[in-house]
N, C-alpha and C. Protein backbone atom coordinates (compact mmCIF):
# COMPACT_ATOMS: atom_id res chain seq x y z
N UNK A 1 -83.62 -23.67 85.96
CA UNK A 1 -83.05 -22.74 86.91
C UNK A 1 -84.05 -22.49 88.03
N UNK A 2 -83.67 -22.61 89.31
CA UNK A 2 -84.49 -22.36 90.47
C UNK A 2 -84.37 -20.72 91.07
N UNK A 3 -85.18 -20.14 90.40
CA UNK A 3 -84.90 -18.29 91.10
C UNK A 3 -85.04 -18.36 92.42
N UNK A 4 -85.64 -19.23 93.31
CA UNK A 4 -85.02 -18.93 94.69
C UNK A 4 -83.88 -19.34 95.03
N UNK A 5 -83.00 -20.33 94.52
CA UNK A 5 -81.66 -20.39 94.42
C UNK A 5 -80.91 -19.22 94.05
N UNK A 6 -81.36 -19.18 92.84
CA UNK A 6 -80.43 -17.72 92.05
C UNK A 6 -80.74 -16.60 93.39
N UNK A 7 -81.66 -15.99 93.65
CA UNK A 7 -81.76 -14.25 94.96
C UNK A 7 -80.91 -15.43 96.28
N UNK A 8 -80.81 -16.41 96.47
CA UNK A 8 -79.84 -16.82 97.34
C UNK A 8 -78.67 -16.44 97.33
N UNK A 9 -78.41 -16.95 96.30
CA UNK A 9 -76.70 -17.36 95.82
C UNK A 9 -76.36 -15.37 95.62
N UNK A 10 -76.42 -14.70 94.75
CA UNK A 10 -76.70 -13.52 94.77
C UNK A 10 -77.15 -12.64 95.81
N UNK A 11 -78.03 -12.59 96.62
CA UNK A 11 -77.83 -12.15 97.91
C UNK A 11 -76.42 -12.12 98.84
N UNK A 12 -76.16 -14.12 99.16
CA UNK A 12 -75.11 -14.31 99.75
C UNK A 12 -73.54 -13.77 99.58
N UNK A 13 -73.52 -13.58 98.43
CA UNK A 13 -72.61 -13.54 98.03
C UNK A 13 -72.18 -11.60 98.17
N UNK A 14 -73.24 -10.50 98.00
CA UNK A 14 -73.02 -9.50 98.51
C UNK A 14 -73.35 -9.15 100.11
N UNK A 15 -74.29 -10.11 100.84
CA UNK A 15 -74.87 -9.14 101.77
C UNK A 15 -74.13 -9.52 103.06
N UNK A 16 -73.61 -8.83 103.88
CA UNK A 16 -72.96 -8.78 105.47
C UNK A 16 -74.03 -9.82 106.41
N UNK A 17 -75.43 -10.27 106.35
CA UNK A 17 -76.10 -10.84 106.73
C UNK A 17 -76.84 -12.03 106.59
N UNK A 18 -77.00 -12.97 106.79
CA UNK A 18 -77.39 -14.33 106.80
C UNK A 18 -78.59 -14.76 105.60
N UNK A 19 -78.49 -15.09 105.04
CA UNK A 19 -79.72 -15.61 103.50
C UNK A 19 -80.16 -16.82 103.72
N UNK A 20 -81.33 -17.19 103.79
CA UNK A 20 -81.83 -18.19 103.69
C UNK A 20 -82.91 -18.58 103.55
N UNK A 21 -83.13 -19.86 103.25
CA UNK A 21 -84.73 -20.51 102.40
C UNK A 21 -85.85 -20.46 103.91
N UNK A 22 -85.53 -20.40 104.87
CA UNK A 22 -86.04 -21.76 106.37
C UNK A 22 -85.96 -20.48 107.44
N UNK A 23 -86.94 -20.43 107.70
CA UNK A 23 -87.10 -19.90 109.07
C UNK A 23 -87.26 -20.61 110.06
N UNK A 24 -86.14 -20.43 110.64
CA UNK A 24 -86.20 -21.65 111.97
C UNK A 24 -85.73 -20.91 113.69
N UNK A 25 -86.38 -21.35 114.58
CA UNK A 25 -86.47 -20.98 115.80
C UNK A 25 -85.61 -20.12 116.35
N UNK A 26 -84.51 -20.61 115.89
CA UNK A 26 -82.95 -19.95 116.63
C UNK A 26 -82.41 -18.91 115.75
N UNK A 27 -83.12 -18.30 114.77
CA UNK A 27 -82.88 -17.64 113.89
C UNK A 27 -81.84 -16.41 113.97
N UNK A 28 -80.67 -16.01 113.24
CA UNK A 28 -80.13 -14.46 114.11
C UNK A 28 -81.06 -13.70 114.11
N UNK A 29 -80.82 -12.33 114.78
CA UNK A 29 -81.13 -11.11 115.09
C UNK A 29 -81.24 -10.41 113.47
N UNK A 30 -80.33 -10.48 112.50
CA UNK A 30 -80.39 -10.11 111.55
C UNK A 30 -80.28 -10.99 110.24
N UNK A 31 -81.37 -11.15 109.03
CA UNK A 31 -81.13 -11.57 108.10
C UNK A 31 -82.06 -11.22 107.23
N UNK A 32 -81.95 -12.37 106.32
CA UNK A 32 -82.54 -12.20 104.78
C UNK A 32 -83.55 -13.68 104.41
N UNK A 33 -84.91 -13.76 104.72
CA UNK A 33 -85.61 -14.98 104.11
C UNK A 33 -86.35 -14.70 102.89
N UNK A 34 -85.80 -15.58 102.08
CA UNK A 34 -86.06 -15.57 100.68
C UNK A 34 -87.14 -16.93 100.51
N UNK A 35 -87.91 -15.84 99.61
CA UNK A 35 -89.38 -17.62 99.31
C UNK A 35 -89.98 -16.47 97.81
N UNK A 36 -90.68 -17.85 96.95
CA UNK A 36 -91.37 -17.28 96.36
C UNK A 36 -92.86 -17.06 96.45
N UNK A 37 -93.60 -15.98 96.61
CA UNK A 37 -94.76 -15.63 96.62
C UNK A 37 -95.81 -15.75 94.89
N UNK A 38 -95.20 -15.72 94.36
CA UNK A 38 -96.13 -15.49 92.72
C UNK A 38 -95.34 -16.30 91.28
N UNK A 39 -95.75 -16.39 90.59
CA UNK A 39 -95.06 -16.70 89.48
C UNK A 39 -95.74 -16.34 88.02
N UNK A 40 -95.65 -15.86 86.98
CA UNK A 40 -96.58 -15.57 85.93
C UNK A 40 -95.31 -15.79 84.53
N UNK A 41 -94.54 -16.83 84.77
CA UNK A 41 -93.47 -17.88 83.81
C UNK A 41 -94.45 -18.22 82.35
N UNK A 42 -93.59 -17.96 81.79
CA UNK A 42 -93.90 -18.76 80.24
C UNK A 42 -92.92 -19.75 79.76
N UNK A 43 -92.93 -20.48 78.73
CA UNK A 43 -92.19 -20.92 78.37
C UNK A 43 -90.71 -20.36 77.94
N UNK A 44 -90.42 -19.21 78.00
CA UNK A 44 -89.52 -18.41 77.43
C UNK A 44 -88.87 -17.81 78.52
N UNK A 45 -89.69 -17.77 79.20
CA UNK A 45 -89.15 -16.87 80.70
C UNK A 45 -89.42 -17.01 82.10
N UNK A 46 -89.04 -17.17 82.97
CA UNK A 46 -89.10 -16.99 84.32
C UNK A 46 -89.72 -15.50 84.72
N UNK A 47 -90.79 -15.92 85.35
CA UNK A 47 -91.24 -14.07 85.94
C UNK A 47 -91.87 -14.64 87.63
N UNK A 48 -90.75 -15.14 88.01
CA UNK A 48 -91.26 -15.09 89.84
C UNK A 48 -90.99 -13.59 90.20
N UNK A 49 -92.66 -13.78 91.25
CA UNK A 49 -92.24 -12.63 92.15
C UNK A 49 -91.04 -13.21 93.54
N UNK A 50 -90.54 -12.57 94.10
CA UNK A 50 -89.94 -13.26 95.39
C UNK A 50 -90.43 -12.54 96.58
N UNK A 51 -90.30 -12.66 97.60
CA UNK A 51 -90.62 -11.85 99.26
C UNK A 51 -89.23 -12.30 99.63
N UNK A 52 -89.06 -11.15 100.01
CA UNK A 52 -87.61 -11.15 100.63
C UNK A 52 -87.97 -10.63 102.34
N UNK A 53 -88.03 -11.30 103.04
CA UNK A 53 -88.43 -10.81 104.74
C UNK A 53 -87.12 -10.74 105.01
N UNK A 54 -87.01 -9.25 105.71
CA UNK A 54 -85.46 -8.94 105.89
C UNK A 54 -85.82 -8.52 107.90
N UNK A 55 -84.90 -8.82 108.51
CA UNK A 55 -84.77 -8.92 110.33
C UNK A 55 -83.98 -7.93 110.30
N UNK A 56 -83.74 -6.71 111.30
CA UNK A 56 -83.16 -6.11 111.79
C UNK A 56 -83.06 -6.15 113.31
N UNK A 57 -82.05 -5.08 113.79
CA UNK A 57 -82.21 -4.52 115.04
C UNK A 57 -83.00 -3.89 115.74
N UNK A 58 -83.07 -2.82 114.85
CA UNK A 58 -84.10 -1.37 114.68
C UNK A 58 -85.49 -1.84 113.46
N UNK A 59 -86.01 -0.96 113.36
CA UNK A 59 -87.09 -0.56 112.24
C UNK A 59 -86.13 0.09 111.20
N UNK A 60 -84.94 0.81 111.12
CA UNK A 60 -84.27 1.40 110.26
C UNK A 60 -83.31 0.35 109.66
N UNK A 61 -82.89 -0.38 110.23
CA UNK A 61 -81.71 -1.20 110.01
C UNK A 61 -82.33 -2.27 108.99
N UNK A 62 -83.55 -2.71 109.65
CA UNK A 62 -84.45 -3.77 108.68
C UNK A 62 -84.78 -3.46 107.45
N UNK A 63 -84.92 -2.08 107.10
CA UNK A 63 -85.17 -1.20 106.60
C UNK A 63 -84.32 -1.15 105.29
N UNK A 64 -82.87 -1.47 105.75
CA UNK A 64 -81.44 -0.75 105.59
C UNK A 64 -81.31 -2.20 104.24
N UNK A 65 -81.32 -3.36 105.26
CA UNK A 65 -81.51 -4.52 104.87
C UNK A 65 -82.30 -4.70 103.73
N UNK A 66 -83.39 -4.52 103.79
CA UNK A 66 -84.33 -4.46 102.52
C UNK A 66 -83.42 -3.49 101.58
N UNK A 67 -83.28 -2.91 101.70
CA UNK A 67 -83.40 -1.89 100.59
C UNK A 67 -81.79 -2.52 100.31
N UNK A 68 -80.63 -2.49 100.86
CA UNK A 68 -79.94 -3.33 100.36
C UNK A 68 -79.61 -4.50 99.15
N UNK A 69 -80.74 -5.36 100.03
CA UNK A 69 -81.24 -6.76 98.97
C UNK A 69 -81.59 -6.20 97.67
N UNK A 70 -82.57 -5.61 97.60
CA UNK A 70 -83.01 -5.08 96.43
C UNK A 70 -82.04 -4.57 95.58
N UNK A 71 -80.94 -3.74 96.04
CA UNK A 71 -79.69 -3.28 95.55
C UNK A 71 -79.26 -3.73 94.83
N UNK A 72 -79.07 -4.91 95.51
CA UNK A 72 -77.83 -6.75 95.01
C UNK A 72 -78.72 -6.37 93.98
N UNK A 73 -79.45 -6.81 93.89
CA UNK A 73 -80.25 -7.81 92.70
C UNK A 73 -80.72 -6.72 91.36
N UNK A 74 -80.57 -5.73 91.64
CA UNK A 74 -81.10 -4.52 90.74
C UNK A 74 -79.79 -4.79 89.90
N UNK A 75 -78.89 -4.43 90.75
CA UNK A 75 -76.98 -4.55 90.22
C UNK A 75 -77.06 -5.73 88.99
N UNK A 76 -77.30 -7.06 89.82
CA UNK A 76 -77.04 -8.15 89.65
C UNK A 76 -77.31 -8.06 87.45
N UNK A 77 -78.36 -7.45 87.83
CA UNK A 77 -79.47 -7.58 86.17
C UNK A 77 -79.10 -7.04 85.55
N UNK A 78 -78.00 -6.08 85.75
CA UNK A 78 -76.95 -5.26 84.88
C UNK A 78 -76.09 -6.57 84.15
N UNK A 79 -75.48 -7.43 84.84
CA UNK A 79 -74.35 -8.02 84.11
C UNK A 79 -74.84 -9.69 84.41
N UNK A 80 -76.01 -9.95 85.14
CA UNK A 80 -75.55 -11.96 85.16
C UNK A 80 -76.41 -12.40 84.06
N UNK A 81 -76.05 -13.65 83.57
CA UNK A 81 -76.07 -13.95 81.95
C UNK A 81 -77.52 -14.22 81.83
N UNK A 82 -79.18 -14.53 82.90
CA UNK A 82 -79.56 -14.64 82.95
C UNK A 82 -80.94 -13.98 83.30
N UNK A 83 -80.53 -13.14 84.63
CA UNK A 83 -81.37 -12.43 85.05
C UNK A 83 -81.22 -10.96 84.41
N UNK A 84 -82.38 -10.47 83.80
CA UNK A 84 -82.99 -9.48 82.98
C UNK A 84 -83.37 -8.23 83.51
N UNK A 85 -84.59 -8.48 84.51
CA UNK A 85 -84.79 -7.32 85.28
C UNK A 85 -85.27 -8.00 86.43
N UNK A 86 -84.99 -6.58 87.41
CA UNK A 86 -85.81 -6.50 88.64
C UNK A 86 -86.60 -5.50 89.12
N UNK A 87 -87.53 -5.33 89.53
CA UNK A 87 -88.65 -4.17 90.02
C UNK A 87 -89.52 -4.79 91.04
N UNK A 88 -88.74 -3.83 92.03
CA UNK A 88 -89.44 -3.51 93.56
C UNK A 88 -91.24 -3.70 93.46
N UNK A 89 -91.96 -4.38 93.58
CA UNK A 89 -93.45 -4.22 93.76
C UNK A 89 -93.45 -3.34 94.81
N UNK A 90 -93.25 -3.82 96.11
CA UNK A 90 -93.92 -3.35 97.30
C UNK A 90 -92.33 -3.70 98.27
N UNK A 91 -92.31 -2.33 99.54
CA UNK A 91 -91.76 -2.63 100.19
C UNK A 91 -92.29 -2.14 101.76
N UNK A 92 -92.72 -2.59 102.64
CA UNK A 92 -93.27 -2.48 103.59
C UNK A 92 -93.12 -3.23 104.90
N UNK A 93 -93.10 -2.32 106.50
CA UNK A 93 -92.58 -2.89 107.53
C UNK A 93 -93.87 -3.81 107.56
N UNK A 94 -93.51 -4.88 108.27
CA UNK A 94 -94.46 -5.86 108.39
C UNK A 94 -94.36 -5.88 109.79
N UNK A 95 -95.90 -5.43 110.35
CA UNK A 95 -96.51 -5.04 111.63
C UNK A 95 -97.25 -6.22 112.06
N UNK A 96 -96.91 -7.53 111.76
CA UNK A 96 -97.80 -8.67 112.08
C UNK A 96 -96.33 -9.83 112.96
N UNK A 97 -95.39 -9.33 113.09
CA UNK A 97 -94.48 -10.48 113.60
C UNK A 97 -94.78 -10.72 115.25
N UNK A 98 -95.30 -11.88 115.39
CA UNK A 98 -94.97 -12.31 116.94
C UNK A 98 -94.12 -11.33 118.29
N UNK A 99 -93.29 -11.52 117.99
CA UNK A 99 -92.24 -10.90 118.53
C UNK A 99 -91.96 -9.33 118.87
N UNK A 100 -92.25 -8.66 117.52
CA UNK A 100 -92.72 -7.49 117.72
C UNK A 100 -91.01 -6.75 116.96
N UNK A 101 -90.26 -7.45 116.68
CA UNK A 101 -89.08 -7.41 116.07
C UNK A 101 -89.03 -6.52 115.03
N UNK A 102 -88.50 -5.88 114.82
CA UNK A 102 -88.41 -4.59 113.64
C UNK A 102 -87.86 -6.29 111.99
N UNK A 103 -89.05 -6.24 111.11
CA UNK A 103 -88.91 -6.48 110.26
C UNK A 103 -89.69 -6.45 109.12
N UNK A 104 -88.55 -6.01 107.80
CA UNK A 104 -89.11 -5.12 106.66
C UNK A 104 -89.72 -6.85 105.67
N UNK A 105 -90.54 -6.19 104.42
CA UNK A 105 -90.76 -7.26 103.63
C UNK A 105 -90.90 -6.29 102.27
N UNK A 106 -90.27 -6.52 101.04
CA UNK A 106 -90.14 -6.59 100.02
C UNK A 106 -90.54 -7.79 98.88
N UNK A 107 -91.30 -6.77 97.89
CA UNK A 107 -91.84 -7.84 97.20
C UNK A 107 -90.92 -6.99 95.65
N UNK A 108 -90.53 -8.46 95.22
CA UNK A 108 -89.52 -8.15 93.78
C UNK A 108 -90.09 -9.11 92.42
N UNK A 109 -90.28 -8.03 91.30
CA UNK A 109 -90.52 -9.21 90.60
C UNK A 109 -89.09 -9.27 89.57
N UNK A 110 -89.14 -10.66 89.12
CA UNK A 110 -87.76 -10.71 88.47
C UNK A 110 -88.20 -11.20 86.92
N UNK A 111 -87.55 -11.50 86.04
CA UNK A 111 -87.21 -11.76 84.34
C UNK A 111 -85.85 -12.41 84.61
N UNK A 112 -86.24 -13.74 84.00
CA UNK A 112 -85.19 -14.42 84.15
C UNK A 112 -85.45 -15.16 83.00
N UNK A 113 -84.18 -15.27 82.12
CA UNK A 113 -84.26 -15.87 80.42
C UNK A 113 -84.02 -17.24 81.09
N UNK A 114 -84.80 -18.33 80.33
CA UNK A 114 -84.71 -19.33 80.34
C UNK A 114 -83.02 -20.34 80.30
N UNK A 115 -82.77 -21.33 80.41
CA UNK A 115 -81.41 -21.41 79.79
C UNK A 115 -81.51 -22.59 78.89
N UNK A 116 -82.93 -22.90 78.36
CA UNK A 116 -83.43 -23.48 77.33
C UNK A 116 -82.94 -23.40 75.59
């Protein structure tokens, strides 16, 4: 199982805004880039952290976005046959973008049962 697939597919599937692996030039105004930052997996389990870089309009909206995502996926660990838990590490505006663009970054770690 690829957990950056899985916060894809799961993201996409609740969020009003664009999900994706690739940050690329022409990017919208608003979305969701999903990558993994960490991993501490055993044989038994999946334990990626993910970074979820979420784009807004505003500083609030990006904001809105993050905390959203996190939502999905908190939900998600209630009922999908796989994923276990989720817990927010860190969620913080990220004051380093080029652009100067209001965007949030969330760090999630997940439990994900093997399908071994």
């Amino acid at each position: 199982m690829d957990p950056v697939q899985l916060v894809v597919e799961l993201l996409s599937a609740e969020m009003e805004v664009p999900v994706t692996t690739e940050r690329k030039p022409d990017r919208p105004v608003r979305m969701v880039l999903v990558s993994q930052s960490a991993d501490a997996s055993d044989e038994f389990l999946l334990q990626p952290r993910m970074e979820l870089t979420c784009w807004g309009t505003t500083d609030r909206d990006a904001r809105g976005i993050a905390t959203s995502a996190v939502d999905v996926l908190r939900d998600a660990a209630l009922d999908h046959p796989y994923l276990s838990a989720v817990r927010l590490e860190t969620m913080a505006r990220d004051e380093w973008t080029r652009t100067g663009q209001a965007r949030y970054v969330a760090e999630v770690d997940l439990i994900i049962n093997t399908d071994e």
